[in-house]
PDB file of N, CA and C in Angstrom:
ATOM      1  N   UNK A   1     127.029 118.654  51.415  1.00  0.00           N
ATOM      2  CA  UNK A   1     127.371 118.225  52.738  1.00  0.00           C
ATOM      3  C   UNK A   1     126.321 117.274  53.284  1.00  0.00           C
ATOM      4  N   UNK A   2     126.367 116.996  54.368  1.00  0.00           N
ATOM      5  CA  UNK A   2     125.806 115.519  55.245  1.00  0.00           C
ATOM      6  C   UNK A   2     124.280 117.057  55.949  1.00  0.00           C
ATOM      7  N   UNK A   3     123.073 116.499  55.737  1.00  0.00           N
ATOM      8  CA  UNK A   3     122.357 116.499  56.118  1.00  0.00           C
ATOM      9  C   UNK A   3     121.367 115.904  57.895  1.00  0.00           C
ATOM     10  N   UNK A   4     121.705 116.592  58.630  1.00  0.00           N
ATOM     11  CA  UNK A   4     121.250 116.398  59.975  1.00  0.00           C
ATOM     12  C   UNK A   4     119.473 116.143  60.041  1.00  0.00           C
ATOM     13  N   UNK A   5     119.332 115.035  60.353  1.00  0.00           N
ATOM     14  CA  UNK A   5     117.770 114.999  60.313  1.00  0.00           C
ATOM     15  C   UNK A   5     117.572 114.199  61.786  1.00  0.00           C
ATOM     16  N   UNK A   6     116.838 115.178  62.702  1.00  0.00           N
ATOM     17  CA  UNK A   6     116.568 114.306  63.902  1.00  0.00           C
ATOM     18  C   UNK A   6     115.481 113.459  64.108  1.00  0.00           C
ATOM     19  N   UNK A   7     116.370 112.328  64.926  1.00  0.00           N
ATOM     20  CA  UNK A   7     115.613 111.216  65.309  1.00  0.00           C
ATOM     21  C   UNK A   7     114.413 110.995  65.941  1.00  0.00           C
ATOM     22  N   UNK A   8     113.671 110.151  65.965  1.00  0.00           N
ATOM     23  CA  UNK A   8     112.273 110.378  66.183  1.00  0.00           C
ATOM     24  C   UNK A   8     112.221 109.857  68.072  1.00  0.00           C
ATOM     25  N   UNK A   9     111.525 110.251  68.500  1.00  0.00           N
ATOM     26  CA  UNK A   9     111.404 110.673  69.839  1.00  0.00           C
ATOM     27  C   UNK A   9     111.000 109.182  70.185  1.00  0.00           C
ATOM     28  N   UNK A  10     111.834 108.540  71.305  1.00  0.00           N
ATOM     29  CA  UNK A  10     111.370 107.255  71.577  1.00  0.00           C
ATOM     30  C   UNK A  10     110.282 107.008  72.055  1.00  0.00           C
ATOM     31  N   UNK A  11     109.966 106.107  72.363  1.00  0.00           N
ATOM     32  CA  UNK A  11     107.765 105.936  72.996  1.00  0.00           C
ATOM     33  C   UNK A  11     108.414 105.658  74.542  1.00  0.00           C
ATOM     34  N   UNK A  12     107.496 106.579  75.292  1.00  0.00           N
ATOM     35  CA  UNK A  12     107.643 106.625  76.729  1.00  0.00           C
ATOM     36  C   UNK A  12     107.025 105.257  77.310  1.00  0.00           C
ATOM     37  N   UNK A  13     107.356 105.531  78.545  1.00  0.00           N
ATOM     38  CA  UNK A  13     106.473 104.073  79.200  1.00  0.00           C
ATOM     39  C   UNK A  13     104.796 104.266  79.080  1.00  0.00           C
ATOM     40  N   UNK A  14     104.084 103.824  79.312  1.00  0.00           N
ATOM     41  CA  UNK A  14     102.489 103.883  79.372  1.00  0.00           C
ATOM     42  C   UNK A  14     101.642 104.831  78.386  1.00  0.00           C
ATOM     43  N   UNK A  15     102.836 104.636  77.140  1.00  0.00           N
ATOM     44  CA  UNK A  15     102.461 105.933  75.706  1.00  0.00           C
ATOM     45  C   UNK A  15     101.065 104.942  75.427  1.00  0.00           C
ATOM     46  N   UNK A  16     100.044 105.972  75.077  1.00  0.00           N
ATOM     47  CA  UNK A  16      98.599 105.281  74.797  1.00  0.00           C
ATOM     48  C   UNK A  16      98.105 104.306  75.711  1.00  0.00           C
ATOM     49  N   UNK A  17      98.469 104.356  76.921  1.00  0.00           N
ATOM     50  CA  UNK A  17      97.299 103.601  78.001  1.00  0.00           C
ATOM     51  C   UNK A  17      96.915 105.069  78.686  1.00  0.00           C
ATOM     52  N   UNK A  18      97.056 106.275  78.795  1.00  0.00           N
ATOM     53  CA  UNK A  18      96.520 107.096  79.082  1.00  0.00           C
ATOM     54  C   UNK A  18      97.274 107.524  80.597  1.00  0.00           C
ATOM     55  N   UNK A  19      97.964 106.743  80.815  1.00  0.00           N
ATOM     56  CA  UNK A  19      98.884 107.193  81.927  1.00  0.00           C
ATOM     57  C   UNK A  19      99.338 108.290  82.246  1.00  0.00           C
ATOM     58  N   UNK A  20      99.544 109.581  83.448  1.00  0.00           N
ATOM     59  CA  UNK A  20      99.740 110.383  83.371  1.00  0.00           C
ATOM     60  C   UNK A  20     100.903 110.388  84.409  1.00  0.00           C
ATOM     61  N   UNK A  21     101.005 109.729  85.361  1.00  0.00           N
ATOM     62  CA  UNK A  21     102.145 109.246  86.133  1.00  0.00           C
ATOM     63  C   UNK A  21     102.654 107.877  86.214  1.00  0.00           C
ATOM     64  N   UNK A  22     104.035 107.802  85.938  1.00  0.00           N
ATOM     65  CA  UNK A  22     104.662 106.615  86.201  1.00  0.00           C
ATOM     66  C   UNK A  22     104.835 105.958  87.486  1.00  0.00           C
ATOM     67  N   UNK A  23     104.631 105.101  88.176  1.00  0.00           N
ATOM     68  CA  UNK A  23     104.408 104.303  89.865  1.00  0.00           C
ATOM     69  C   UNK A  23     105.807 103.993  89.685  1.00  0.00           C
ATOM     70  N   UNK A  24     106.899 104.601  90.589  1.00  0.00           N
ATOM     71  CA  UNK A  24     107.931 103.610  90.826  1.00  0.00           C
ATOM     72  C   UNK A  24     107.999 103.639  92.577  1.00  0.00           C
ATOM     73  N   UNK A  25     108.973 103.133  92.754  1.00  0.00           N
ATOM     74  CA  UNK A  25     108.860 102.615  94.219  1.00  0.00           C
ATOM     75  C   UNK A  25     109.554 104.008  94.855  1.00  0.00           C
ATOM     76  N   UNK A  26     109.909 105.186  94.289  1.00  0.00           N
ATOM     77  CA  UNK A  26     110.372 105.942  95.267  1.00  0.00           C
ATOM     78  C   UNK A  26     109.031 106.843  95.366  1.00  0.00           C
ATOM     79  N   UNK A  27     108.034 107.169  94.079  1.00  0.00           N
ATOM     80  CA  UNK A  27     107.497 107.997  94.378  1.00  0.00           C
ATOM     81  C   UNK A  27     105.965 107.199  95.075  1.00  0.00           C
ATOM     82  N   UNK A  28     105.969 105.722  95.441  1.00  0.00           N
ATOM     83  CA  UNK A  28     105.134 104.948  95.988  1.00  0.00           C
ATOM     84  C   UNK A  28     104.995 105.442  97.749  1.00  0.00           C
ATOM     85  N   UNK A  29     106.621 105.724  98.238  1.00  0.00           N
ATOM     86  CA  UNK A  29     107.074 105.735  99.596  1.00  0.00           C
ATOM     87  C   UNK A  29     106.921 107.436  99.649  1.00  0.00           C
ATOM     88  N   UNK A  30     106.853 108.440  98.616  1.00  0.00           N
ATOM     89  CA  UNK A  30     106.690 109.758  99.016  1.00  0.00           C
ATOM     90  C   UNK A  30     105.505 109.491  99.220  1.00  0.00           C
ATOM     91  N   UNK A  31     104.074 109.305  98.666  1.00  0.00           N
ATOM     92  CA  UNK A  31     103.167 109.155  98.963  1.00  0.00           C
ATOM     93  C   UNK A  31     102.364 108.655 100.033  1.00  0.00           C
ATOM     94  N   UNK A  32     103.418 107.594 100.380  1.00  0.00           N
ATOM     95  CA  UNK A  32     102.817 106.818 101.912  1.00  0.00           C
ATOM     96  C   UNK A  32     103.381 107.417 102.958  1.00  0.00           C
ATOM     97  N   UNK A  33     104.640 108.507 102.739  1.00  0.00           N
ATOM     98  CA  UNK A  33     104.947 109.229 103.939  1.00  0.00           C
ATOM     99  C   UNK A  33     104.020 110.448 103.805  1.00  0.00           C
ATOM    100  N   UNK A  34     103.706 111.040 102.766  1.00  0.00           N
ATOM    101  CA  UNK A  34     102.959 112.406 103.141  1.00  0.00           C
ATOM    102  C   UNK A  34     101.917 112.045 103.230  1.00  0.00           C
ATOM    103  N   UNK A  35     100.845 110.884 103.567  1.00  0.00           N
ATOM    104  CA  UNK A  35      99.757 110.325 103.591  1.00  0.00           C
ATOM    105  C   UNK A  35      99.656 110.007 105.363  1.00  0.00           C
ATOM    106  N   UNK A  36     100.904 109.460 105.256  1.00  0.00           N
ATOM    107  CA  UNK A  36     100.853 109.379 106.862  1.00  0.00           C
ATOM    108  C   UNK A  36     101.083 110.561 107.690  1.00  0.00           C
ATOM    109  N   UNK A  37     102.315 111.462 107.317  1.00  0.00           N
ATOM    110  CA  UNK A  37     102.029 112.880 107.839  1.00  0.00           C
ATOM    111  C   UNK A  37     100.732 113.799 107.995  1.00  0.00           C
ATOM    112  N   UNK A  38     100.306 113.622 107.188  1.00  0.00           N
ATOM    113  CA  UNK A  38      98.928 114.671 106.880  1.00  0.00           C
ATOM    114  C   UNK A  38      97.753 113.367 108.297  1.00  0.00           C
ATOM    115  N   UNK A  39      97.938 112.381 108.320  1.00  0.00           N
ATOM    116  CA  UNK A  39      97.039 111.939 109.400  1.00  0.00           C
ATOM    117  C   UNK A  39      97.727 112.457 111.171  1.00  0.00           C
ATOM    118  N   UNK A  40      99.115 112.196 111.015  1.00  0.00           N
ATOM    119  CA  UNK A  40      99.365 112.707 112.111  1.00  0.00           C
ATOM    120  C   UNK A  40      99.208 113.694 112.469  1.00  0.00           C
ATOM    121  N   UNK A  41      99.314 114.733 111.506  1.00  0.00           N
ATOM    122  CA  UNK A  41      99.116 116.430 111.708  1.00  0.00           C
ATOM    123  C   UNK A  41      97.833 117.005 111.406  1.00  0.00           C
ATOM    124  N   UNK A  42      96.187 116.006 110.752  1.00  0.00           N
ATOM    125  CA  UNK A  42      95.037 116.045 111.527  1.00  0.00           C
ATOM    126  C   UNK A  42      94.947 115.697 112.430  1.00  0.00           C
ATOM    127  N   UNK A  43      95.481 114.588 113.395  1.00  0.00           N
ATOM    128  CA  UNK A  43      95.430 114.016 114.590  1.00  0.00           C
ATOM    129  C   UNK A  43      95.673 115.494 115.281  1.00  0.00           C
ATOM    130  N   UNK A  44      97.002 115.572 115.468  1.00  0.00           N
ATOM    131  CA  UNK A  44      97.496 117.217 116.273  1.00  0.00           C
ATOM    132  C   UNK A  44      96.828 117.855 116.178  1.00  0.00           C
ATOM    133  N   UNK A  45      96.274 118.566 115.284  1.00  0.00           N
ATOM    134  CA  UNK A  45      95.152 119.477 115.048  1.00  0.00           C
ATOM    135  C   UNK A  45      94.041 119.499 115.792  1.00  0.00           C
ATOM    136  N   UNK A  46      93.282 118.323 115.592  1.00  0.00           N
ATOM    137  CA  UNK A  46      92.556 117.686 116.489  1.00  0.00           C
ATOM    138  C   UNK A  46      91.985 117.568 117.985  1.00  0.00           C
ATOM    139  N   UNK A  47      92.969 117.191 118.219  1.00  0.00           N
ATOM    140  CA  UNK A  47      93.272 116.852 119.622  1.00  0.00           C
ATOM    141  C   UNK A  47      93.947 118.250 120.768  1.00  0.00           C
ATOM    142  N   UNK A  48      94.718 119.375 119.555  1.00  0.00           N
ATOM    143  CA  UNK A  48      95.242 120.243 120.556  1.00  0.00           C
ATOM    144  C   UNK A  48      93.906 121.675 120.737  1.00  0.00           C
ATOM    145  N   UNK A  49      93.146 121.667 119.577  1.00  0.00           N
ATOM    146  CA  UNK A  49      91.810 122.418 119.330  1.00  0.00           C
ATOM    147  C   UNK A  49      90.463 121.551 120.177  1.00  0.00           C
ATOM    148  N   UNK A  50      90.866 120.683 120.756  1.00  0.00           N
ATOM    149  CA  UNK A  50      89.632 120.119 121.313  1.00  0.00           C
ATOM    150  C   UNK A  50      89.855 119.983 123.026  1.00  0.00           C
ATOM    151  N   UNK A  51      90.491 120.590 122.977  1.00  0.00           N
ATOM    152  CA  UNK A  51      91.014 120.279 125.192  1.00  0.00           C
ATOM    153  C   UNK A  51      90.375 120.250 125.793  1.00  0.00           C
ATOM    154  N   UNK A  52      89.230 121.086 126.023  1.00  0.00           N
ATOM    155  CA  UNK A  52      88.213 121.338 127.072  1.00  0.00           C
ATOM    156  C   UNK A  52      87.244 119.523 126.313  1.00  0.00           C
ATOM    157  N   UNK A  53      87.561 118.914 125.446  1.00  0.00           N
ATOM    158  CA  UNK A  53      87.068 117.593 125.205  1.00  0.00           C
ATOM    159  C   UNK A  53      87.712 116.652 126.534  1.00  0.00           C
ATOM    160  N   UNK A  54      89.207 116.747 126.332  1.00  0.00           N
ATOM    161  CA  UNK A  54      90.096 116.103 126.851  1.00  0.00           C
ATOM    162  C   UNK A  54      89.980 116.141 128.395  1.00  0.00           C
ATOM    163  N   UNK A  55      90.549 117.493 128.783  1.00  0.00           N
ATOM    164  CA  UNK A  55      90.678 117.915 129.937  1.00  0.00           C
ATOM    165  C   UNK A  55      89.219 118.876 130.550  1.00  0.00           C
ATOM    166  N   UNK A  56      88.176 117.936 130.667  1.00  0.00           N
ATOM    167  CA  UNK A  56      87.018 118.588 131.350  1.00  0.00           C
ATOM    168  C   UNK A  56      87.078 118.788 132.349  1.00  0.00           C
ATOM    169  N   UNK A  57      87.963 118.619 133.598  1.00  0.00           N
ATOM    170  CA  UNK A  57      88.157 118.971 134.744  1.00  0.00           C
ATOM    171  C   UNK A  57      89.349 119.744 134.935  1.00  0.00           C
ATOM    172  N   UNK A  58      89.423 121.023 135.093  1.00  0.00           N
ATOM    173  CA  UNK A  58      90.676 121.664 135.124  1.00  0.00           C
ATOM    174  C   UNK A  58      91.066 122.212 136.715  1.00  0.00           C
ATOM    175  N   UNK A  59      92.407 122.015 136.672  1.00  0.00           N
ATOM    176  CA  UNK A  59      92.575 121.670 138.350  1.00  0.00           C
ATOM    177  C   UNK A  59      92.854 123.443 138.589  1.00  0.00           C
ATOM    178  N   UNK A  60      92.490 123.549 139.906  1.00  0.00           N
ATOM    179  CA  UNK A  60      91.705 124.470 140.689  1.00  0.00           C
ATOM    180  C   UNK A  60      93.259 124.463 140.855  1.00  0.00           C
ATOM    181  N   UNK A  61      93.847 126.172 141.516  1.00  0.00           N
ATOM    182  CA  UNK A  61      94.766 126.554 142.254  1.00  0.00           C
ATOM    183  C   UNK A  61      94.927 126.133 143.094  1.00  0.00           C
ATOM    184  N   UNK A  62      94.203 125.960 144.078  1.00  0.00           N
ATOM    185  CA  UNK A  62      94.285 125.411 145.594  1.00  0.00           C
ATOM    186  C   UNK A  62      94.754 123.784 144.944  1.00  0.00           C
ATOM    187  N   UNK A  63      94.595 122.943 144.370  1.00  0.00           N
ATOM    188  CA  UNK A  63      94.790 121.476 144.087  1.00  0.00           C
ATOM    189  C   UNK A  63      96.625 121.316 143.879  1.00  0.00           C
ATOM    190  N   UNK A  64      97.447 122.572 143.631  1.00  0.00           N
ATOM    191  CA  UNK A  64      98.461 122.624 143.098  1.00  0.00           C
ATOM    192  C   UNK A  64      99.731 122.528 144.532  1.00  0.00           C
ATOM    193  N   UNK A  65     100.485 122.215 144.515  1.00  0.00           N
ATOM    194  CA  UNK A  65     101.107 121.964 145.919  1.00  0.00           C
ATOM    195  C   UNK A  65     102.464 122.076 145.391  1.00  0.00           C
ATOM    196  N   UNK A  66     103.535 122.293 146.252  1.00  0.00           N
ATOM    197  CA  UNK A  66     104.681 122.262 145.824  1.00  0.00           C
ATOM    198  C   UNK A  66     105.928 121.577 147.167  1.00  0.00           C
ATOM    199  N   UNK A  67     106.301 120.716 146.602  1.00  0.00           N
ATOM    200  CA  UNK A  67     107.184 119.363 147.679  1.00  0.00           C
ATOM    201  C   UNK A  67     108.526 121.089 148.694  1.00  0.00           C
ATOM    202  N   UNK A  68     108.294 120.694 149.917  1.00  0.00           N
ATOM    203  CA  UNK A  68     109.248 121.744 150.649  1.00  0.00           C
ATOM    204  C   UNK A  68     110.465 120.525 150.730  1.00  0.00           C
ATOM    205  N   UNK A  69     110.171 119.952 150.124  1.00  0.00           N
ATOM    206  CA  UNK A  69     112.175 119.167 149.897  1.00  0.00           C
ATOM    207  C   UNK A  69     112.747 119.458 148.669  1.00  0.00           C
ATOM    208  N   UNK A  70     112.113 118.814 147.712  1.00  0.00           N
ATOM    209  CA  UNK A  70     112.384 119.087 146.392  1.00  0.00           C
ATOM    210  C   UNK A  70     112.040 119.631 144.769  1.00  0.00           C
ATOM    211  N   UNK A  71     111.252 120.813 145.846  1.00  0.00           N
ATOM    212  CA  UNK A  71     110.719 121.923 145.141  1.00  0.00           C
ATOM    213  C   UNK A  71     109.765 121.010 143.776  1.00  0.00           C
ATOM    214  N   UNK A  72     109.257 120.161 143.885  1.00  0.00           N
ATOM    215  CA  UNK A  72     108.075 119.327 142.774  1.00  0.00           C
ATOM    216  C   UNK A  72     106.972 119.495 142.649  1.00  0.00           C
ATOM    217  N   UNK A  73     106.556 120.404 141.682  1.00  0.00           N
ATOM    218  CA  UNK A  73     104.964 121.284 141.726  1.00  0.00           C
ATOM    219  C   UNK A  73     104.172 120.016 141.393  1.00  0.00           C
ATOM    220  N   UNK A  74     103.130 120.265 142.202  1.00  0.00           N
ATOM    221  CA  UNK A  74     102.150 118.609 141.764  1.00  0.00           C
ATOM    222  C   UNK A  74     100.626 118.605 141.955  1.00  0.00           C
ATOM    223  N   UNK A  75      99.967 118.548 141.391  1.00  0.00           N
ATOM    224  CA  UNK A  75      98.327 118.276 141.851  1.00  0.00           C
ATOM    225  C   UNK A  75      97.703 117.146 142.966  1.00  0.00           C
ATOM    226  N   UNK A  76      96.998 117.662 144.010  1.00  0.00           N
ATOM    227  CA  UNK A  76      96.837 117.186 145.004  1.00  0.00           C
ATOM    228  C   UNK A  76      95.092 117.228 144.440  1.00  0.00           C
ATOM    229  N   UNK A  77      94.525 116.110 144.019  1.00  0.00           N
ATOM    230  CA  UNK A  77      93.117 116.491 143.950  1.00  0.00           C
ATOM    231  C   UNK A  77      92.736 115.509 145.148  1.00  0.00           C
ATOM    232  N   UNK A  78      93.086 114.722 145.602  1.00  0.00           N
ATOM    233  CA  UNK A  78      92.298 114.207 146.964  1.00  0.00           C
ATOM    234  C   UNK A  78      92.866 115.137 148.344  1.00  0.00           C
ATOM    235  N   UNK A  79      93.167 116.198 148.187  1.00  0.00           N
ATOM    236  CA  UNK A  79      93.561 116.800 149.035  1.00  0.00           C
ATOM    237  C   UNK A  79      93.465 116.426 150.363  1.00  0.00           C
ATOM    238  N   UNK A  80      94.589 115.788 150.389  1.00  0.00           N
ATOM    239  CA  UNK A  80      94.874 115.046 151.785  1.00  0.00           C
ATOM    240  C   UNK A  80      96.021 115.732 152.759  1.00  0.00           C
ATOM    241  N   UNK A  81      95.910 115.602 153.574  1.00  0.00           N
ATOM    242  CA  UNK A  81      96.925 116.526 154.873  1.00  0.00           C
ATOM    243  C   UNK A  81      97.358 115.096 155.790  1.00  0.00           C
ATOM    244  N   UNK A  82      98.504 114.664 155.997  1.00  0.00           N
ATOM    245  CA  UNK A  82      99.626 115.338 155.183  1.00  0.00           C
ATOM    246  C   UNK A  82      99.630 114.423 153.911  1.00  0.00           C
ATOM    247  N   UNK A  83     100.271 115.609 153.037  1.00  0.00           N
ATOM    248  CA  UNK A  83     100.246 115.437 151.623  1.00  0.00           C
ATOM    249  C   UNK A  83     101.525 114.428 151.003  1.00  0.00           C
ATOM    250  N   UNK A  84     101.989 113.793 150.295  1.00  0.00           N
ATOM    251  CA  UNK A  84     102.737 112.990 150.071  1.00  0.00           C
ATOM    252  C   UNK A  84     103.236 113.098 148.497  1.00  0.00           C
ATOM    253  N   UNK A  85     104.552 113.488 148.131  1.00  0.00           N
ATOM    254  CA  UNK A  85     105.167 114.611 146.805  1.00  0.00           C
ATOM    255  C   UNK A  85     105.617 112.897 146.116  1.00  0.00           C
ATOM    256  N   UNK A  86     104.963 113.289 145.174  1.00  0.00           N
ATOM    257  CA  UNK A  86     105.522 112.117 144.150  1.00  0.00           C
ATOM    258  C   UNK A  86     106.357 111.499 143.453  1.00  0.00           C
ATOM    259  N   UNK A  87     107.194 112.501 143.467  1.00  0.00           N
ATOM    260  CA  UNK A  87     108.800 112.586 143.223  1.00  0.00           C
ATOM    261  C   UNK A  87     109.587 111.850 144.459  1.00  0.00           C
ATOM    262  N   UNK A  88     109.943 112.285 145.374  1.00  0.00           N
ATOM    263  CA  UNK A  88     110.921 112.194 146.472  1.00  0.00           C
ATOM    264  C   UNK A  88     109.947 110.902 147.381  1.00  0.00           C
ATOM    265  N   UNK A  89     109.300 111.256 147.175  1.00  0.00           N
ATOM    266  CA  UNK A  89     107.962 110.408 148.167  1.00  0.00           C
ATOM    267  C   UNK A  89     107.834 110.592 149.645  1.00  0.00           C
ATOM    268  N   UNK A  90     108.254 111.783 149.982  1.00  0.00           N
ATOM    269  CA  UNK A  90     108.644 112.801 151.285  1.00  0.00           C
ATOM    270  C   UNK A  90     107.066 113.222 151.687  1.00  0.00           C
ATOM    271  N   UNK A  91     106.605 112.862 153.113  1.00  0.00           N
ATOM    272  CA  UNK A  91     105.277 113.954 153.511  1.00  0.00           C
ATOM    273  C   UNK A  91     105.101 114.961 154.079  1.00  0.00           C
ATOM    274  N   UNK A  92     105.107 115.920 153.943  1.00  0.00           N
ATOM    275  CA  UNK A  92     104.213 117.146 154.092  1.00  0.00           C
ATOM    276  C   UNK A  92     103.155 117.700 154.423  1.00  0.00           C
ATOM    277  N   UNK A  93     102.927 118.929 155.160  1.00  0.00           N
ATOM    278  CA  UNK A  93     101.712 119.266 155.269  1.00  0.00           C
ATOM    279  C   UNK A  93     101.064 119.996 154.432  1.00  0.00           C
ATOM    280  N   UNK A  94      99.860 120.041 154.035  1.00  0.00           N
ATOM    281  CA  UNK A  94      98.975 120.324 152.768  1.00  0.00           C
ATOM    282  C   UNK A  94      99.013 121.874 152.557  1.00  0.00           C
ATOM    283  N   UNK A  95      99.343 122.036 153.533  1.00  0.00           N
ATOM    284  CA  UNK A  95      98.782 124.038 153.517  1.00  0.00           C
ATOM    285  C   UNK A  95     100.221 124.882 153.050  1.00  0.00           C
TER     286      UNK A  95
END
């Protein structure tokens, strides 16, 4: 009978330049998206672990006001009387 003898294994791309990954353009764009992710999500990291960097002045209770028209909670740090709601642009008294 007919004898089956298998064929010899074709030569890959970059056989003997020592290549261990092939560069094509899809796995070029995985790389530049998880390259850019990983900066955005040190950025986040960053920035949400560092607040008292950010926000060194943290507003006092009394600074907090709330509009008697349209109920708009708001920080009043020049605490001025009468107070003026930023939303509606309605004035008020501070207290």
């Amino acid at each position: 009978m007919f004898k089956c003898t298998p064929l010899p294994n074709p030569p890959h791309k970059g056989e003997g330049k020592g290549e261990m990954f092939i560069w094509d353009y899809s796995a070029i764009f995985a790389v530049v998206i998880i390259v850019t992710l990983g900066v955005v999500f040190m950025a986040w990291v960053f920035y949400t672990c560092n607040r008292k960097l950010i926000f060194e002045e943290q507003a006092l209770w009394e600074e907090f006001r709330q509009c008697h028209y349209c109920a708009y909670v708001y920080i009043d740090h020049l605490k001025r009387a009468p107070c003026r709601c930023p939303r509606c642009l309605s004035y008020h008294d501070a207290a």
